[in-house]
Protein backbone atom coordinates (compact mmCIF):
# COMPACT_ATOMS: atom_id res chain seq x y z
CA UNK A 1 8.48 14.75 -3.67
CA UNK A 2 6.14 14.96 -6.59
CA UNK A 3 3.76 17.88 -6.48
CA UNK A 4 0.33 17.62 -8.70
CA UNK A 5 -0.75 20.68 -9.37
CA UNK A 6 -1.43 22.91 -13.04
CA UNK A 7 0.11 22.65 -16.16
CA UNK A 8 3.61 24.14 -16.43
CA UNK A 9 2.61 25.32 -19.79
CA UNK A 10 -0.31 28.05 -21.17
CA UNK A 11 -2.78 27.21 -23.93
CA UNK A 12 -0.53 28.84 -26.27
CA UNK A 13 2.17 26.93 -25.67
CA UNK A 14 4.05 29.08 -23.47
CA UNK A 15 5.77 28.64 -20.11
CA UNK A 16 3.53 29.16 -17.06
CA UNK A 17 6.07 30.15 -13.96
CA UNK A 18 5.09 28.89 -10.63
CA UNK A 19 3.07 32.10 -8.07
CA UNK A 20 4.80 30.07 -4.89
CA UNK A 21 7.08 27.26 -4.16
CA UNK A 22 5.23 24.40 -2.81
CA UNK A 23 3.85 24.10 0.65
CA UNK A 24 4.37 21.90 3.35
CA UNK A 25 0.42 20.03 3.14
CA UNK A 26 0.87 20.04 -1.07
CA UNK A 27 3.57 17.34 -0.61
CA UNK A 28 2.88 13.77 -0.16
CA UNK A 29 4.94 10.60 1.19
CA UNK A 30 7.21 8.22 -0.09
CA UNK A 31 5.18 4.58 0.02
CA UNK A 32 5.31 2.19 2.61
CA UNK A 33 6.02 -0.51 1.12
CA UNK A 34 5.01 -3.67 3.73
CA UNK A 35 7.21 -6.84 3.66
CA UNK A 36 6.70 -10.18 4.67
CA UNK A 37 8.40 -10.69 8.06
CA UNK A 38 7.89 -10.29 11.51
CA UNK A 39 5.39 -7.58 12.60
CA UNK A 40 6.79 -3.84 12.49
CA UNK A 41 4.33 -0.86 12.97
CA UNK A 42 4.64 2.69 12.24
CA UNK A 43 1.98 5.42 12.77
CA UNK A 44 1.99 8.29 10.65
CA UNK A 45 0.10 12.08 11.37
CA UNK A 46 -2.81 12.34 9.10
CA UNK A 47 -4.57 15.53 8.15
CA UNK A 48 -7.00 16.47 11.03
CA UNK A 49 -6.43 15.18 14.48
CA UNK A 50 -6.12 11.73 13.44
CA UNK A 51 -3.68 8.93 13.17
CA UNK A 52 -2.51 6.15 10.28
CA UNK A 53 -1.18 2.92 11.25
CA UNK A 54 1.18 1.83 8.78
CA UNK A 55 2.46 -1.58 8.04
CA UNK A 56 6.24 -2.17 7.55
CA UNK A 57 6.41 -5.60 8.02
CA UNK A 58 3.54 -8.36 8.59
CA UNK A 59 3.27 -11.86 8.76
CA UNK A 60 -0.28 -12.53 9.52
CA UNK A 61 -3.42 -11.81 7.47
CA UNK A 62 -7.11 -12.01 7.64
CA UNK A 63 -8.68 -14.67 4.94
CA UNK A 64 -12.19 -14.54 4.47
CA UNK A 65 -13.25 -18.41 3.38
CA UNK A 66 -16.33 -18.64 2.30
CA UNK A 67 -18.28 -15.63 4.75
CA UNK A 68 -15.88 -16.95 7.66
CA UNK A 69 -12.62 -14.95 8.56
CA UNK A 70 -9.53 -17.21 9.81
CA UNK A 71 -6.32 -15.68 10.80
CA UNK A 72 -3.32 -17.38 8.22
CA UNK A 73 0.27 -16.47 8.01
CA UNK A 74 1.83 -15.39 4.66
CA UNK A 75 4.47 -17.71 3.39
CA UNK A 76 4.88 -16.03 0.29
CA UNK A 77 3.85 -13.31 -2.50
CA UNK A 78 3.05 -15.66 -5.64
CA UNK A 79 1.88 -12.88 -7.72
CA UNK A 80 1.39 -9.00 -7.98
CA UNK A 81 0.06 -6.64 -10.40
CA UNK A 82 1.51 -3.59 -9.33
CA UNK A 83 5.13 -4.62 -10.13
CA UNK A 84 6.56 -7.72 -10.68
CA UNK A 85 9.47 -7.00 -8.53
CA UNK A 86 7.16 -7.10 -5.76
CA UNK A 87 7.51 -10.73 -5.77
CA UNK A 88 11.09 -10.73 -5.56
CA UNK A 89 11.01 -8.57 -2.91
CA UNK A 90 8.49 -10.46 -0.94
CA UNK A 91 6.17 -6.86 -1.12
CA UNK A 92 2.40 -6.96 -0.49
CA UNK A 93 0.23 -4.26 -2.01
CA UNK A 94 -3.43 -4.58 -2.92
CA UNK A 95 -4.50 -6.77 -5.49
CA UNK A 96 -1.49 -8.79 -4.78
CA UNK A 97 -1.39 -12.70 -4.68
CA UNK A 98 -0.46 -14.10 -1.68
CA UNK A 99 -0.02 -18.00 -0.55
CA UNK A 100 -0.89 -18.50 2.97
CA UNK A 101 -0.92 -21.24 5.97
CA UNK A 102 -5.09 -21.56 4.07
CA UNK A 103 -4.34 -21.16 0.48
CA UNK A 104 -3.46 -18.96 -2.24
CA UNK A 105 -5.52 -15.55 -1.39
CA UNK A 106 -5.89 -12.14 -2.59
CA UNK A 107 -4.68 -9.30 -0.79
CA UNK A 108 -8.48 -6.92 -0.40
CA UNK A 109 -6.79 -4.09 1.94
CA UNK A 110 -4.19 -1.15 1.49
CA UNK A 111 -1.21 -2.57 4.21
CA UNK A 112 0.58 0.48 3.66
CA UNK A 113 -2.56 2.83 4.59
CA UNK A 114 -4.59 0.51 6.69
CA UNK A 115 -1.63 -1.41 8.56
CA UNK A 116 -3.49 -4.86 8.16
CA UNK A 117 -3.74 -7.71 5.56
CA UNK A 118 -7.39 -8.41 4.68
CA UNK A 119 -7.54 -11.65 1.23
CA UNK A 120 -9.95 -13.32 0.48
CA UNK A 121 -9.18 -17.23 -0.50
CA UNK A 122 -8.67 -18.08 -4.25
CA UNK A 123 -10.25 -21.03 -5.91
């Protein structure tokens, strides 16, 4: 797990040695990194008494047309900015281009933290 915390090193160069090993709530998670497929669900213990829904898989998504919102189903990832091996892998991530049952849209929500498509339809 990466840990983000201070510099390693002092002003002058020298080596800064860690006052603790790393705590339990300093490390993060892996991402969840959600498909296209049939829907798959996972929730996840966030801090505080609450709960995150994460999606693994999804094949339905919320396009906003015009100030209306239509359910479509994702066919495929045309395009993604995060990593072009998204599109191999049929990934969907914000900012990512997907082409749907209503037309090419782009992806407006976090699936992995939110555990729903939202796009909005591209001209």
């Amino acid at each position: 797990m990466n840990d983000h915390g201070r510099s390693t090193r002092k002003r002058t160069g020298g080596r800064l040695r860690p006052m603790s090993k790393r705590k339990k709530h300093q490390l993060g998670r892996g991402p969840t990194e959600t498909q296209v497929g049939e829907k798959k669900f996972k929730t996840v213990d966030a801090r505080g008494n609450s709960r995150k829904v994460r999606a693994i898989a999804t094949d339905l998504a919320s396009v906003s047309v015009g100030g209306e919102v239509t359910s479509a189903t994702i066919e495929d990832v045309v395009e993604n900015p995060a990593n072009p091996n998204y599109v191999r892998r049929n990934i969907i991530t914000k900012g990512a281009l997907i082409e749907t049952s209503e037309g090419k849209a782009r992806v407006t929500s976090r699936p992995g933290q939110d555990g729903q498509v939202n796009a909005v339809l591209e001209e």
